[in-house]
Protein backbone atom coordinates (compact mmCIF):
# COMPACT_ATOMS: atom_id res chain seq x y z
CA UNK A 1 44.84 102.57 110.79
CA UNK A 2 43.40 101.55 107.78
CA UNK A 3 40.12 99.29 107.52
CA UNK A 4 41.61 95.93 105.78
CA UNK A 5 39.24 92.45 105.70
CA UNK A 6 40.69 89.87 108.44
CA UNK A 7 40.27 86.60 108.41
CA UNK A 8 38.20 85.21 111.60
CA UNK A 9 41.26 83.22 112.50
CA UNK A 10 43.27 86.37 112.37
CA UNK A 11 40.67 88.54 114.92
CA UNK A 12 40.11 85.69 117.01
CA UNK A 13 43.60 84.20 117.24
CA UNK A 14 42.47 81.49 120.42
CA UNK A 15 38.70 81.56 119.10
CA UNK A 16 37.06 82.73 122.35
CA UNK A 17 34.52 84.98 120.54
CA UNK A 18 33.53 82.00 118.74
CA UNK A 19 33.51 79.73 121.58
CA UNK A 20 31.18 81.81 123.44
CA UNK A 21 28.24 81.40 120.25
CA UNK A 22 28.77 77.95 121.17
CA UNK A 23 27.79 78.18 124.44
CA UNK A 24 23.96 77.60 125.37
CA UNK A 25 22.24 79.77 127.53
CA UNK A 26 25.70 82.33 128.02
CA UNK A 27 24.82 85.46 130.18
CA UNK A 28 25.94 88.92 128.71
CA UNK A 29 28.15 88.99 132.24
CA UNK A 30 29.90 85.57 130.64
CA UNK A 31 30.08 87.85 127.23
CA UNK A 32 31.72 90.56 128.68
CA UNK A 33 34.28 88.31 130.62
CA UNK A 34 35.18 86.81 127.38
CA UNK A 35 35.28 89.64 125.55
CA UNK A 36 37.88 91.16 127.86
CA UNK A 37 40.26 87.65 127.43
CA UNK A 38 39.87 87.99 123.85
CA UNK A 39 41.09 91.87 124.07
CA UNK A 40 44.07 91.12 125.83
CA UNK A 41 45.30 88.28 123.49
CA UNK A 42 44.91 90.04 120.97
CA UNK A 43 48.71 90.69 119.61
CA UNK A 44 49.92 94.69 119.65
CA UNK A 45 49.88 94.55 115.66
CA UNK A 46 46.62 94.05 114.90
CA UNK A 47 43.52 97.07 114.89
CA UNK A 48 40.76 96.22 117.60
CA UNK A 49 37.87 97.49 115.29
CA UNK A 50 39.16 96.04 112.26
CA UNK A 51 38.85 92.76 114.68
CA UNK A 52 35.45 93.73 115.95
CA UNK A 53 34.15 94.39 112.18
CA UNK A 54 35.14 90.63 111.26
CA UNK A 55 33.73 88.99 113.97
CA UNK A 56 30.53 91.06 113.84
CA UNK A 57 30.34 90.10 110.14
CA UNK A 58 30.89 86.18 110.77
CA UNK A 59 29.25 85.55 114.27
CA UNK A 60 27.00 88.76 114.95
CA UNK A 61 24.99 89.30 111.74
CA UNK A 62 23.92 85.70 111.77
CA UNK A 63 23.03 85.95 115.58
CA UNK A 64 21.83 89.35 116.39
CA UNK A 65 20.15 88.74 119.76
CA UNK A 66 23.08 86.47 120.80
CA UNK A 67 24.71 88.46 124.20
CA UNK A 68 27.96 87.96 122.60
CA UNK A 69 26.55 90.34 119.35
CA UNK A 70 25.74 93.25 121.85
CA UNK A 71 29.41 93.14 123.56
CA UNK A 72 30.88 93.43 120.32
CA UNK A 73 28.69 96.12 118.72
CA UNK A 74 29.38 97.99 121.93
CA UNK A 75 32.74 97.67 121.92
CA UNK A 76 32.69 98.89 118.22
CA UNK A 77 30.31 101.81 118.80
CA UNK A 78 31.84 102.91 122.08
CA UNK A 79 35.17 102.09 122.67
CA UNK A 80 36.64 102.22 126.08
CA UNK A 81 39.19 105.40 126.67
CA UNK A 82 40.71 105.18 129.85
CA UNK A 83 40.67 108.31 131.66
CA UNK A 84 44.03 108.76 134.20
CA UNK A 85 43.55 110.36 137.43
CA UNK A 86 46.73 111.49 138.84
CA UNK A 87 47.75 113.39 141.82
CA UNK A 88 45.49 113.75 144.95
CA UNK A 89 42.10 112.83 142.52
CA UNK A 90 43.87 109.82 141.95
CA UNK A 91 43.99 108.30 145.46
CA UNK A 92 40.83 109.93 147.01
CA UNK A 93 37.65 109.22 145.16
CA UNK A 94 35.73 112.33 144.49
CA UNK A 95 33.05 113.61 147.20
């Protein structure tokens, strides 16, 4: 997908990115747990890194040690790809 500006409102559609830089003393744990609300409300249209650029622009750059700044960099720089397991690996975990 292409790399297009979006507005804050746009990547954080129930603002619980910017909620959680509101939040005194939040715990990366906290971060994380947000961060994975605010993935799945995101709507099937929009591009998660094009989402992830904006808010790092708006709320990271201006708080770079916030917890909240590191779960969206990572997100950005490492992206989760879910790996499927099927057949027998899938039921037995691995000795």
């Amino acid at each position: 997908m292409g790399r297009r500006a979006l507005d804050v409102k746009e990547a954080d559609p129930k603002g619980l990115v910017r909620e959680s830089y509101n939040i005194d003393g939040i715990t990366g744990e906290e971060c994380r747990s947000i961060f994975i609300d605010w993935a799945l409300s995101l709507p099937a249209v929009v591009d998660t890194p094009d989402c992830l650029r904006s808010l790092l622009a708006h709320y990271g750059l201006p708080n770079p040690d916030h917890p909240m700044t590191k779960v969206l960099t990572e997100a950005l720089v490492a992206p989760a790809t879910p790996m499927r397991r099927g057949g027998r690996a899938g039921r037995f975990a691995q000795p």
